[in-house]
C-alpha atoms as a PDB file:
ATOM      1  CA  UNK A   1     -11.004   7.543 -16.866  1.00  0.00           C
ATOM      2  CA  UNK A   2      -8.345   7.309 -19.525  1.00  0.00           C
ATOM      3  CA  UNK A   3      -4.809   6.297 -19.375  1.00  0.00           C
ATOM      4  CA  UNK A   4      -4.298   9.563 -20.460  1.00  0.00           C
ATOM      5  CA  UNK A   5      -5.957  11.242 -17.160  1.00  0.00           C
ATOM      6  CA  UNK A   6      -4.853   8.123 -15.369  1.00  0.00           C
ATOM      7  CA  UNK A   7      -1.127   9.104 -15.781  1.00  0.00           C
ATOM      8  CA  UNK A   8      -1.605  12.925 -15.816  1.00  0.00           C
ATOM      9  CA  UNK A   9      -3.263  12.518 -12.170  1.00  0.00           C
ATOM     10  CA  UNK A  10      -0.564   9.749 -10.965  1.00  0.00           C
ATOM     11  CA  UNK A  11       2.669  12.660 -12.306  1.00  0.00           C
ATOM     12  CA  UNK A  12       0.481  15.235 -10.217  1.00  0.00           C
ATOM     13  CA  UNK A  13       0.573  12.843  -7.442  1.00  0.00           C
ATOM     14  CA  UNK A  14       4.420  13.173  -7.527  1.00  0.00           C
ATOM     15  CA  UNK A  15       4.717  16.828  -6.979  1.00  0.00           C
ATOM     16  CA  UNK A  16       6.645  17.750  -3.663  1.00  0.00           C
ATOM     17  CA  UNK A  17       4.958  17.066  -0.570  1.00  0.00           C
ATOM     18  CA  UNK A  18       2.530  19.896   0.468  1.00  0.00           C
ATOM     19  CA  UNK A  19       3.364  22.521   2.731  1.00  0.00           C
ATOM     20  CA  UNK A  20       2.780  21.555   6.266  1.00  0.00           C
ATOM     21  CA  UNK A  21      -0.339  23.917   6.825  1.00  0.00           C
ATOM     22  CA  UNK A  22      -1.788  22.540   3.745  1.00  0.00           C
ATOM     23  CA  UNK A  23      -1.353  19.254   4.722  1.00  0.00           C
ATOM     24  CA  UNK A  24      -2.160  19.106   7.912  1.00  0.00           C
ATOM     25  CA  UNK A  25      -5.821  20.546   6.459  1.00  0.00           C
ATOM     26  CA  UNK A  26      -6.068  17.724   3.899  1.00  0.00           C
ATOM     27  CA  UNK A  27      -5.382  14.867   6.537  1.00  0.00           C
ATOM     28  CA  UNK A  28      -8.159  16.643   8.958  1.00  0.00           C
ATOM     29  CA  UNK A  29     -10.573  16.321   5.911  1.00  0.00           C
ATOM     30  CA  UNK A  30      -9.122  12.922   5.277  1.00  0.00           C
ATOM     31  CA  UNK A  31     -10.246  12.112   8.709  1.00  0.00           C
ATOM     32  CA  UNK A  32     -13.807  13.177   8.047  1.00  0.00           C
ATOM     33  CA  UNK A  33     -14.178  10.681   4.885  1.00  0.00           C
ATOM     34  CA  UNK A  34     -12.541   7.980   7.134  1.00  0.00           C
ATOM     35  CA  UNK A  35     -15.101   8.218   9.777  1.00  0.00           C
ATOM     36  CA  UNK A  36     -17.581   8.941   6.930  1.00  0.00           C
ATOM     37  CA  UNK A  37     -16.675   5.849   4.792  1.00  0.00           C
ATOM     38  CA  UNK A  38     -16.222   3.752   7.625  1.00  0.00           C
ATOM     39  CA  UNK A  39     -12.630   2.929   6.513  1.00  0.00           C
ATOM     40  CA  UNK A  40     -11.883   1.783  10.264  1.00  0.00           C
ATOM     41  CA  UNK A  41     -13.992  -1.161  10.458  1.00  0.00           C
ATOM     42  CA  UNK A  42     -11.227  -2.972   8.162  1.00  0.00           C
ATOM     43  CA  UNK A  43      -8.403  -0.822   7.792  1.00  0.00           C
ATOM     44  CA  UNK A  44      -7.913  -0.486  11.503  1.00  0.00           C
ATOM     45  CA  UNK A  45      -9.093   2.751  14.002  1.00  0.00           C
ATOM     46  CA  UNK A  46      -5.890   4.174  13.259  1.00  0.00           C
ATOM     47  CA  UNK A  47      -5.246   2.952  10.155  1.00  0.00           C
ATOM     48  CA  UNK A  48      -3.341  -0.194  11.599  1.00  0.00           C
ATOM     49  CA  UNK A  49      -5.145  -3.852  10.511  1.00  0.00           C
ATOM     50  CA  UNK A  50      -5.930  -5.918  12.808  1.00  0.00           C
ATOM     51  CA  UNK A  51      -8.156  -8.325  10.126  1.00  0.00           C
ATOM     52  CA  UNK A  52      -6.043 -11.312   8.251  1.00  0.00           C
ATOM     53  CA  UNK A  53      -5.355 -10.142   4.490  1.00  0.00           C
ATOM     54  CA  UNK A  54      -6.460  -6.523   5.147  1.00  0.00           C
ATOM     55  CA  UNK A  55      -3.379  -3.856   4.660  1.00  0.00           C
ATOM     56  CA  UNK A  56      -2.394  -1.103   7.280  1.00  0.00           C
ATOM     57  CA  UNK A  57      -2.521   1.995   5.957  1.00  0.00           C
ATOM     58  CA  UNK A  58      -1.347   4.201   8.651  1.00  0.00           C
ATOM     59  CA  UNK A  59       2.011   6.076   7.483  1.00  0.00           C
ATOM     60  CA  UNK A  60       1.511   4.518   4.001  1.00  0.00           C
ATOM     61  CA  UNK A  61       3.088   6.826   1.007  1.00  0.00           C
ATOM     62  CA  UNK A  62       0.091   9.935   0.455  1.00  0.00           C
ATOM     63  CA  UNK A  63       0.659   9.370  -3.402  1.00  0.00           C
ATOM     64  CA  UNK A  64       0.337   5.640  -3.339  1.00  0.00           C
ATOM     65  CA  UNK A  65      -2.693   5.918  -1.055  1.00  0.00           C
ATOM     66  CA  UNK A  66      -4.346   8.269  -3.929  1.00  0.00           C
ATOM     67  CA  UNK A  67      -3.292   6.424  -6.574  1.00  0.00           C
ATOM     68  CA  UNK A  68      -4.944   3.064  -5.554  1.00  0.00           C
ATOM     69  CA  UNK A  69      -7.870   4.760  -4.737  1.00  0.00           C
ATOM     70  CA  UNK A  70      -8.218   6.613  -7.823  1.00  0.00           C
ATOM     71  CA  UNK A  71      -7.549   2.851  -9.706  1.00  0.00           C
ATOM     72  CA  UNK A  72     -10.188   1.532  -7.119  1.00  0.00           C
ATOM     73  CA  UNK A  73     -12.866   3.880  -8.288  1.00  0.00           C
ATOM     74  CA  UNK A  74     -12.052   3.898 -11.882  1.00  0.00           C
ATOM     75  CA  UNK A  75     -12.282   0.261 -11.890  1.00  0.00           C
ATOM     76  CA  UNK A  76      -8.795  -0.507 -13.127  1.00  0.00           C
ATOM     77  CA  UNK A  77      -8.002  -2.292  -9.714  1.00  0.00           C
ATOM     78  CA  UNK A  78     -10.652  -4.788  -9.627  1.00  0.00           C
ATOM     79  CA  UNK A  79     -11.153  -5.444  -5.256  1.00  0.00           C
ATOM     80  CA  UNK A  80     -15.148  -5.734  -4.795  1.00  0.00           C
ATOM     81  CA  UNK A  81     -14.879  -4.962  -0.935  1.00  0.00           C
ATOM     82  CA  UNK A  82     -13.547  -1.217  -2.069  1.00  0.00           C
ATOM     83  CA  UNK A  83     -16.408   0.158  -4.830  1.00  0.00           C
ATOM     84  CA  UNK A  84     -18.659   0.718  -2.272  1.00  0.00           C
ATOM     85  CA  UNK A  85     -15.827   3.154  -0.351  1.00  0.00           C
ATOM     86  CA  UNK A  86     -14.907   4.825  -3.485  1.00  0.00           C
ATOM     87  CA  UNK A  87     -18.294   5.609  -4.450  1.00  0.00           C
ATOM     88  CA  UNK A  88     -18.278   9.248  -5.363  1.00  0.00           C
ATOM     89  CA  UNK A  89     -14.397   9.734  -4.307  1.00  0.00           C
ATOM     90  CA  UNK A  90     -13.658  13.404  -5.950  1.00  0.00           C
ATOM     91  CA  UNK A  91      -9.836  13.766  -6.806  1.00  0.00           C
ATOM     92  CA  UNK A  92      -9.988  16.391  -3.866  1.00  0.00           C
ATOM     93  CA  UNK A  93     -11.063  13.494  -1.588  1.00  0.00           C
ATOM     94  CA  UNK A  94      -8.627  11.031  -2.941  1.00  0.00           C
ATOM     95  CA  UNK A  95      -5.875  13.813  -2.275  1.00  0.00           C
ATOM     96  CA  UNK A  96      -7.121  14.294   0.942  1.00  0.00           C
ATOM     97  CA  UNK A  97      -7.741  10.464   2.104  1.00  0.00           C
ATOM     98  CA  UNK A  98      -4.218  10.520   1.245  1.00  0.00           C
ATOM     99  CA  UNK A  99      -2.927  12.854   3.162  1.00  0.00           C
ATOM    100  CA  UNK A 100      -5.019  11.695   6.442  1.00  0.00           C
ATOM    101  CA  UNK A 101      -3.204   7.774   5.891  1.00  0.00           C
ATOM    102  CA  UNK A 102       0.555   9.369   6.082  1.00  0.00           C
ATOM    103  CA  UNK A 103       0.231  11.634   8.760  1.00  0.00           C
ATOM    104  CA  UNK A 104      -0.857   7.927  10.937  1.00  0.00           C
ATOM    105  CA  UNK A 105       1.952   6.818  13.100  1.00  0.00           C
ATOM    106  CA  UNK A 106       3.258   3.685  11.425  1.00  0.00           C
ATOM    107  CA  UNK A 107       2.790   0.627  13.169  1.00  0.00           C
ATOM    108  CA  UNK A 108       2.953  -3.393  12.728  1.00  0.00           C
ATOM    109  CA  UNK A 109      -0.210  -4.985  13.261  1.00  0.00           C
ATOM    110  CA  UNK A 110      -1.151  -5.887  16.481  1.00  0.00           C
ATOM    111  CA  UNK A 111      -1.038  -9.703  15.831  1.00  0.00           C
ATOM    112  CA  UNK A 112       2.053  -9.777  14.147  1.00  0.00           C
ATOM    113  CA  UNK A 113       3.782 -13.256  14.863  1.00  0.00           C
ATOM    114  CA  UNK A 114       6.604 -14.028  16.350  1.00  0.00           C
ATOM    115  CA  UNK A 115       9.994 -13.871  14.096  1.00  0.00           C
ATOM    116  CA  UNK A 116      11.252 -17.006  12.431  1.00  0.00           C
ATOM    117  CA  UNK A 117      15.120 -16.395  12.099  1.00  0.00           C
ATOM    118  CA  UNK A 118      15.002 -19.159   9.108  1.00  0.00           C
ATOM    119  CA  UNK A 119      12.351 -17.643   7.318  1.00  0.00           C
ATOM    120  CA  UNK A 120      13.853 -13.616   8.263  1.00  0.00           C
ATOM    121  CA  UNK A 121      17.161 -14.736   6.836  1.00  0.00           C
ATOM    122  CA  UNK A 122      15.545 -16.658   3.897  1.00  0.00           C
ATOM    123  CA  UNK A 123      13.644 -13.421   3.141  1.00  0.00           C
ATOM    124  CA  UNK A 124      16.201 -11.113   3.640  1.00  0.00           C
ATOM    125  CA  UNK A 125      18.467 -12.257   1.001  1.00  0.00           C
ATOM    126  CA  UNK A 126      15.707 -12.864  -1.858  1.00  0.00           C
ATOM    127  CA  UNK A 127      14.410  -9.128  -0.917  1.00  0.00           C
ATOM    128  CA  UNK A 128      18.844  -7.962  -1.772  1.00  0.00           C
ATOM    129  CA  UNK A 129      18.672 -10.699  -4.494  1.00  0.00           C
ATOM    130  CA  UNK A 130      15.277  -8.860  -6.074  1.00  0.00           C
ATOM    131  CA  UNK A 131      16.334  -5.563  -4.953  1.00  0.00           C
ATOM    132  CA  UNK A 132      13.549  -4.709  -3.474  1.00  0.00           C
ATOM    133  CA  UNK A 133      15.232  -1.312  -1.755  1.00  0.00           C
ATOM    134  CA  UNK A 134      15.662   0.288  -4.871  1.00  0.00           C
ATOM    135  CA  UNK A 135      12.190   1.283  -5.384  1.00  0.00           C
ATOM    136  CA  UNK A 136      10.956   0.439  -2.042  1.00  0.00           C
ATOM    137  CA  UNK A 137      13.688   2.307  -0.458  1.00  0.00           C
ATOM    138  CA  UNK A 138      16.232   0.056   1.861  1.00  0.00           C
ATOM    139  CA  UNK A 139      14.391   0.914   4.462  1.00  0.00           C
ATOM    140  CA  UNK A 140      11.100  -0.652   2.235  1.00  0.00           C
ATOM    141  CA  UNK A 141       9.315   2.593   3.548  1.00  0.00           C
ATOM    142  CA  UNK A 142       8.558   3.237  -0.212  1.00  0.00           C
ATOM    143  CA  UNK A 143       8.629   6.570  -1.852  1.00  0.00           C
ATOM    144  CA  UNK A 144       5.597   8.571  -4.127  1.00  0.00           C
ATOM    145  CA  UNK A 145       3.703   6.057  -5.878  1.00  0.00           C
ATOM    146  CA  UNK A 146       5.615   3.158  -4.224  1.00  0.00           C
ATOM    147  CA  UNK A 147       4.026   1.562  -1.334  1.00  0.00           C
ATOM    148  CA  UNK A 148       5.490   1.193   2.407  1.00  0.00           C
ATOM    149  CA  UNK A 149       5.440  -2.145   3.068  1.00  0.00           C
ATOM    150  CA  UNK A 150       8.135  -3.096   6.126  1.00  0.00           C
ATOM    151  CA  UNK A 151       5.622  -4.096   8.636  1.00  0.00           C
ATOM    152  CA  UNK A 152       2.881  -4.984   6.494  1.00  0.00           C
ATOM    153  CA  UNK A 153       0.690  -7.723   7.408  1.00  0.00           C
ATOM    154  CA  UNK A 154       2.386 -10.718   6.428  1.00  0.00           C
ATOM    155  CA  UNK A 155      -0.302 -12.718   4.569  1.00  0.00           C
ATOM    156  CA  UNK A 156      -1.662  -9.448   2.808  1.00  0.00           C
ATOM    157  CA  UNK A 157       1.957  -9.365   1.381  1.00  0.00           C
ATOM    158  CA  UNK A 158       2.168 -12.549   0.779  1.00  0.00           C
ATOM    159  CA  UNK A 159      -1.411 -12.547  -1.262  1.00  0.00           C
ATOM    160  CA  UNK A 160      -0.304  -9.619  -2.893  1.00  0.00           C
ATOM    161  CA  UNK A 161       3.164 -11.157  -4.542  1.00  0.00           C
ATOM    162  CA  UNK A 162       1.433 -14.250  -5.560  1.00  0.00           C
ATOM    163  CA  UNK A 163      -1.443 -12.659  -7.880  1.00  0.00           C
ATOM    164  CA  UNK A 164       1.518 -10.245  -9.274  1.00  0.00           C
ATOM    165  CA  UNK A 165       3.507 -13.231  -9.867  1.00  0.00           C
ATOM    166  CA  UNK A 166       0.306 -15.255 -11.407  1.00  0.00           C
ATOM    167  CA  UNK A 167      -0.499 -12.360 -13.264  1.00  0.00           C
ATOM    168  CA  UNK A 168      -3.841 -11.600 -11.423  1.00  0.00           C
ATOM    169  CA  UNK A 169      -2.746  -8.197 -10.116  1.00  0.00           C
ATOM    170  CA  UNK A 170      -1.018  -5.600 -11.864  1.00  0.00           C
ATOM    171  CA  UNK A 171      -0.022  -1.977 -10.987  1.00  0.00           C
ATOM    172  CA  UNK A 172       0.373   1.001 -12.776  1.00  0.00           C
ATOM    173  CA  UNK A 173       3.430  -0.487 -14.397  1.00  0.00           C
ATOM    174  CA  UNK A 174       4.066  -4.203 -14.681  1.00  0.00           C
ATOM    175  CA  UNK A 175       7.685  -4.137 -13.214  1.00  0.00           C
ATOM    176  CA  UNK A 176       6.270  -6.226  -9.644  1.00  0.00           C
ATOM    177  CA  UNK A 177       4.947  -8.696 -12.155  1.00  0.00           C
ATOM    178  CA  UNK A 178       8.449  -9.115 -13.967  1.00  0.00           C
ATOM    179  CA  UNK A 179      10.121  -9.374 -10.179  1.00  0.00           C
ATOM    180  CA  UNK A 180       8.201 -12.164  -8.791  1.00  0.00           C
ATOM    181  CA  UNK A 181       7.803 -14.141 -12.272  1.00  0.00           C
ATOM    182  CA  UNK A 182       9.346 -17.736 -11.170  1.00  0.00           C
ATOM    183  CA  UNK A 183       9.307 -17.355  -7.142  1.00  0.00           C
ATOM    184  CA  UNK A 184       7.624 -19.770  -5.755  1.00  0.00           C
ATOM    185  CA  UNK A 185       5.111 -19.989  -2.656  1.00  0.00           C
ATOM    186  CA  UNK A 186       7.229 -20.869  -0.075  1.00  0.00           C
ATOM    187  CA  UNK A 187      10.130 -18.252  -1.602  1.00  0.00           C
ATOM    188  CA  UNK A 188       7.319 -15.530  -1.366  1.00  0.00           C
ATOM    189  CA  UNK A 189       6.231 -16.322   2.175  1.00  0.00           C
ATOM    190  CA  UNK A 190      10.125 -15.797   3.091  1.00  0.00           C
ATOM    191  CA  UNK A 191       9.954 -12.061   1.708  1.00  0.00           C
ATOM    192  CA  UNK A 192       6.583 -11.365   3.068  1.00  0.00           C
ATOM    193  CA  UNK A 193       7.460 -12.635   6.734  1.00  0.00           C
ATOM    194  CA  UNK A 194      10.895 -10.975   6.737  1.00  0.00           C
ATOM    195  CA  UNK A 195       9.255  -7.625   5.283  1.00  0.00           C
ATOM    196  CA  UNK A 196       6.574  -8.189   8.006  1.00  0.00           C
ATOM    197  CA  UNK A 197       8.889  -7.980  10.138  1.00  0.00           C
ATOM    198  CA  UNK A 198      10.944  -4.508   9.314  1.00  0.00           C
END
């Protein structure tokens, strides 16, 4: 896929949500490919991970969902465990996979740990200092193309802001990369357990 189609798919991707009919369609073909794909037996039943350094996806953004997949089988987003899944993903499947994930009750994993009020507080004000609720929302819900991530698993989130910060993950713009640049580990694992815990 080119950038070109890359970007035309990701600005159709941001069109208003679907109608509620329409939607509610998509996510029961969504749930089809789930149970097809086997996206459960990592992802969680209901979209909710209970595996270390496996993301929830249940009530995740439908266009961020799509996009990652579409990356995933284009091989711009380079996560061996997912070719297999994307095998033969059709942009209506993508769409639809999407759909299914945000219509999932949103939930924190079910081994979450405990909250550390040092590391919460420690978190909290490097997430205001990076601003992390301007794209994220302040809510860190997300929006579009921006990922939910309050109650993400911590060490996925974690994971995930070190290889943007070392450069070994990149998304369809670089400005995570440019956010992180100069935390270091233990400033990371502040954000991720205080966003963990949202």
């Amino acid at each position: 896929m080119t950038g070109l189609r890359v970007l035309m798919l990701g600005l159709a991707l941001m069109a208003p949500a679907l109608p509620a009919a329409a939607q509610d369609a998509a996510a029961g073909r969504g749930a089809a490919l789930v149970a097809e794909r086997n996206c459960g037996a990592c992802h969680g039943e209901r979209g909710v991970s209970a595996m270390p350094s496996i993301p929830s996806l249940a009530g995740q953004q439908r266009e961020f969902i799509a996009l990652q997949l579409v990356l995933f089988r284009e091989g711009l987003r380079d996560v061996p465990a997912m070719q297999a899944p994307v095998d033969g993903l059709t942009d209506q499947d993508v769409e639809d996979l999407g759909a299914y994930f945000a219509a999932l009750p949103h939930a924190p994993p079910p081994d979450r740990a405990p909250q550390d009020a040092a590391a919460y507080a420690g978190g909290e004000a490097l997430a205001n200092q990076l601003r992390c609720g301007v794209c994220h929302l302040p809510s860190l819900a997300g929006q579009n193309q921006v990922p939910h991530i309050a109650g993400q698993r911590e060490e996925y989130l974690a994971e995930e802001l070190k290889a943007y910060r070392d450069s070994r993950r990149h998304g369809t713009d670089t400005q995570m990369n440019g956010v992180v640049q100069g935390l270091s580990d233990a400033q990371i694992e502040q954000i991720a357990h205080y966003v963990s815990q949202r």
